[in-house]
Protein backbone atom coordinates (compact mmCIF):
# COMPACT_ATOMS: atom_id res chain seq x y z
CA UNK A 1 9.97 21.28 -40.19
CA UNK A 2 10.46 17.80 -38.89
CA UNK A 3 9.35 16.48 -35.46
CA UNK A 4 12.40 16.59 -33.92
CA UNK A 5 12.87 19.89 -35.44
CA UNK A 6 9.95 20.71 -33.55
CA UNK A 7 10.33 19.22 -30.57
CA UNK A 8 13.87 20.89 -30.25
CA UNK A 9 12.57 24.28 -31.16
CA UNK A 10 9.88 23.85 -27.58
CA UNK A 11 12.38 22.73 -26.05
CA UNK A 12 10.40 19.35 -25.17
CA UNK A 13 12.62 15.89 -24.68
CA UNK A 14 10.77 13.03 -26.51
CA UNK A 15 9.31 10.59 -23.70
CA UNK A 16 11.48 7.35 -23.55
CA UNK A 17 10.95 4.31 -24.11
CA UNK A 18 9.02 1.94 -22.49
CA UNK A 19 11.29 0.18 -20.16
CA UNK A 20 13.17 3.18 -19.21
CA UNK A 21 9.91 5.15 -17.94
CA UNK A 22 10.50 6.42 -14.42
CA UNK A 23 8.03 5.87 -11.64
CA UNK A 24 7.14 9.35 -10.83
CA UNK A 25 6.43 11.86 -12.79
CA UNK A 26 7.25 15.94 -11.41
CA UNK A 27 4.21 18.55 -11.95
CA UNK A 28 5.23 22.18 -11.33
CA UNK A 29 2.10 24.38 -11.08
CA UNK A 30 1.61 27.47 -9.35
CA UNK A 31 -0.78 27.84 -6.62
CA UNK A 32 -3.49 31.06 -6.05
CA UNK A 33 -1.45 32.59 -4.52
CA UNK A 34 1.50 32.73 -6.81
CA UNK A 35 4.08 30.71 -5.43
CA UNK A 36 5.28 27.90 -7.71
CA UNK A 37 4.24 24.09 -5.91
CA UNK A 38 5.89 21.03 -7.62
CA UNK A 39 3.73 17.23 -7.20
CA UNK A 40 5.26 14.51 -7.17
CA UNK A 41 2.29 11.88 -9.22
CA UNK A 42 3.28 7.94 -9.28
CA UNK A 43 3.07 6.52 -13.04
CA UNK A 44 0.65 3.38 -13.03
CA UNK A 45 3.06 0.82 -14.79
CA UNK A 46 0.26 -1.80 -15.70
CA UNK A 47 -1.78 0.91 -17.64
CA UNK A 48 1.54 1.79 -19.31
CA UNK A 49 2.24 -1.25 -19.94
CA UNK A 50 -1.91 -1.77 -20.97
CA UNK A 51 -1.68 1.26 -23.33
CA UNK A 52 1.20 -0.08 -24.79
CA UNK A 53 0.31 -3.74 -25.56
CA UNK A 54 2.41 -5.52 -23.54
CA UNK A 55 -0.68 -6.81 -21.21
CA UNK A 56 -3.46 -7.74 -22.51
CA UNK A 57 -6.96 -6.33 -20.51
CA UNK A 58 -7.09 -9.78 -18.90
CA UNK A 59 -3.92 -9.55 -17.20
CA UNK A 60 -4.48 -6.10 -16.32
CA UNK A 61 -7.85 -7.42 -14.73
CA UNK A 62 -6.16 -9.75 -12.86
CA UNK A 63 -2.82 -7.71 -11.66
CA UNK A 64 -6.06 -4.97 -10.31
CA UNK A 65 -7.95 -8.33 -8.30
CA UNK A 66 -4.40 -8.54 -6.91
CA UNK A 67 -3.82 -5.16 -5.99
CA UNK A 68 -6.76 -4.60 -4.67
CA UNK A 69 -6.55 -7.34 -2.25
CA UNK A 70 -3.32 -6.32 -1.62
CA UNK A 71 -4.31 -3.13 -0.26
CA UNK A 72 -7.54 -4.17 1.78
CA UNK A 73 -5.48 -6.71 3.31
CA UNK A 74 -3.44 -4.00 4.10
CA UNK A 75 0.09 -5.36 2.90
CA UNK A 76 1.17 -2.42 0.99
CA UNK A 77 3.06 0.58 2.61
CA UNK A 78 1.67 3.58 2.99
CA UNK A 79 1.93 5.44 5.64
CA UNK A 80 -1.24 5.74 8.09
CA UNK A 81 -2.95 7.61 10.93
CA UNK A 82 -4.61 6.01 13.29
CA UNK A 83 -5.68 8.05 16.30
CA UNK A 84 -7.15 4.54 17.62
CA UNK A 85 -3.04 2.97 17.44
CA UNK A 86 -2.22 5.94 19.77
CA UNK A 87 -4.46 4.70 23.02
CA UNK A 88 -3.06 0.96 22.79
CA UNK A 89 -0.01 -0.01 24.58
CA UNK A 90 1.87 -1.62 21.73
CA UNK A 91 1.87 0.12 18.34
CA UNK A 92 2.87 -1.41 15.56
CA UNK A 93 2.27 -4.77 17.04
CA UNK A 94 -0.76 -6.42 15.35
CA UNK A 95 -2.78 -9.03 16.75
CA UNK A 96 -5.64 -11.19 14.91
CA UNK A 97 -8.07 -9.01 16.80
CA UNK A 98 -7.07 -5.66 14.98
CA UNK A 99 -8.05 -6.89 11.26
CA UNK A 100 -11.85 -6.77 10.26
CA UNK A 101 -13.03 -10.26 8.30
CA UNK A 102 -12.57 -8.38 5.29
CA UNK A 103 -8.50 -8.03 5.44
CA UNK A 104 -8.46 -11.58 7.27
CA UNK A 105 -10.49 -12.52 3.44
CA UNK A 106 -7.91 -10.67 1.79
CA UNK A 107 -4.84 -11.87 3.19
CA UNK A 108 -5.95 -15.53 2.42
CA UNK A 109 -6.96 -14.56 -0.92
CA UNK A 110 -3.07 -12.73 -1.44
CA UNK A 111 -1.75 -16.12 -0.19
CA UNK A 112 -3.52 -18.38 -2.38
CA UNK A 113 -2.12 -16.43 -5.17
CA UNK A 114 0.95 -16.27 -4.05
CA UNK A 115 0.95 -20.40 -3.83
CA UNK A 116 -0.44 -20.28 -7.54
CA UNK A 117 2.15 -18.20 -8.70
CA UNK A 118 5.04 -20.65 -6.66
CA UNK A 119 4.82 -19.03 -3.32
CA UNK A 120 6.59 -15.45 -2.61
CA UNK A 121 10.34 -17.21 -2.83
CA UNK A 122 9.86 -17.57 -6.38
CA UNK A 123 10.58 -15.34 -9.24
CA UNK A 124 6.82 -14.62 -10.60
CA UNK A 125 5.67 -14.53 -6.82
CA UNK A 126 8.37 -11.84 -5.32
CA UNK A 127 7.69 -10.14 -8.85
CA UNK A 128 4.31 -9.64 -8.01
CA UNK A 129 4.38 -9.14 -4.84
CA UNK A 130 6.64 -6.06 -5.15
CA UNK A 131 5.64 -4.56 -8.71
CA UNK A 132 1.81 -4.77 -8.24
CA UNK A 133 1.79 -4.66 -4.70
CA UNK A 134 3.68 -2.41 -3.76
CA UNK A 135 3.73 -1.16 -6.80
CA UNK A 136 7.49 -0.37 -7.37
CA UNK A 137 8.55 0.03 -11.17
CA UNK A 138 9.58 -3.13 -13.02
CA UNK A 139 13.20 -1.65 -13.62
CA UNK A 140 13.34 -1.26 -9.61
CA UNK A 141 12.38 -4.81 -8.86
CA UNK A 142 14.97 -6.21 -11.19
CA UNK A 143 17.64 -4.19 -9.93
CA UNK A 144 17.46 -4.08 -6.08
CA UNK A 145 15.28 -6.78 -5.21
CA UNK A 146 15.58 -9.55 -8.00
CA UNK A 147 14.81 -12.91 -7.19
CA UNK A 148 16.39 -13.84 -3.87
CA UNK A 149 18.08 -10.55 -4.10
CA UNK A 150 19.76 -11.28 -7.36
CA UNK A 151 19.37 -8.39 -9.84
CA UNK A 152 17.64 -9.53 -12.64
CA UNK A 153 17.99 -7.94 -16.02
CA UNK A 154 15.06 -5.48 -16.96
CA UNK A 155 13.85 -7.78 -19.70
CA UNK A 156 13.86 -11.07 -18.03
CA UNK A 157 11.76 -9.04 -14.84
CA UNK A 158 9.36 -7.75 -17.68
CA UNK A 159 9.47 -11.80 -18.86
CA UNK A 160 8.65 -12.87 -15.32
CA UNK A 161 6.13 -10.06 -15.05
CA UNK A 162 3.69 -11.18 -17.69
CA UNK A 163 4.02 -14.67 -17.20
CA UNK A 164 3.12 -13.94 -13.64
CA UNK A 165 0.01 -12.19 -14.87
CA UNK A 166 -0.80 -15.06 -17.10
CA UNK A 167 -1.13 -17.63 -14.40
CA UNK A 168 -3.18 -14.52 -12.09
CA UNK A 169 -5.33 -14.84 -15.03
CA UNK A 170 -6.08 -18.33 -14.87
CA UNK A 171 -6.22 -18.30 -11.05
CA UNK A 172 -8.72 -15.62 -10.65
CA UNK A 173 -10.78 -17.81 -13.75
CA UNK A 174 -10.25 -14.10 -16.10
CA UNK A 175 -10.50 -15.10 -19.49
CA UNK A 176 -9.38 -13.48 -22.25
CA UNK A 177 -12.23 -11.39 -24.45
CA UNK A 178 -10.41 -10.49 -27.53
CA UNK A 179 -8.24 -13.20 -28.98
CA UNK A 180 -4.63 -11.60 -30.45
């Protein structure tokens, strides 16, 4: 029996390709009780995109510095509670006095990437702003937000994307380990 064969007697869809992976990935399970639960998990496009060789562990190293001052600087957009919001007067107005040091740091950190990469106007800057930021899919930055909200076709983003990661790699003084 062949794989497809196989595959069609489970019943099982082969996974497709890279570019056309979706962001989120459906889990049904059922809980203790019985009742069936679906989850809703994100898919982490730069270990996809690790796994499959399109990024080398460099860039991957430096698209993680970036995230992760993306998130203490507290840029990205999940949704938060914070019982200490609900005493002041304003919410949702922030003043230089609400961030720590640390996400003051961070910010400047984001920003001096951002001006490495051509500032957050350019292609490789919105690119990584949105797609390891705020981690949106690849295929979703190309087609809704583009560069200055031109859509952008899904290979040219990918094109942007790991020349982007390239100079974050330079910037963040990551060298490469194992020579291709």
């Amino acid at each position: 029996m062949t794989p497809k064969q196989k595959r069609k007697a489970r019943g099982s869809k082969p996974s497709p390709p890279a570019g056309q992976r979706r962001t989120t990935r459906t889990v049904t399970e059922f809980d203790p009780n019985g009742i069936e639960v679906t989850h809703h998990r994100t898919v982490d496009t730069l270990g996809l995109m690790l796994r499959s060789g399109a990024i080398t562990p460099a860039m991957h190293d430096a698209a993680r510095d970036f995230q992760a001052a993306f998130t203490i600087a507290c840029f990205d957009s999940m949704p938060r509670s914070n019982l200490m919001l609900m005493a002041r007067p304003a919410p949702g107005r922030y003043r230089p006095a609400d961030f720590t040091d640390t996400q003051i740091a961070a910010r400047e950190r984001v920003a001096k990437a951002l001006d490495a990469l051509g500032g957050h106007g350019s292609p490789a800057g919105s690119c990584v702003w949105h797609v390891v930021g705020m981690q949106t899919s690849i295929r979703e930055w190309a087609l809704r937000r583009g560069w200055s909200g031109r859509p952008v076709r899904q290979e040219s983003a990918q094109g942007i994307l790991l020349a982007a990661l390239g100079v974050l790699m330079k910037h963040y003084g990551i060298r490469e380990t194992d020579p291709r």
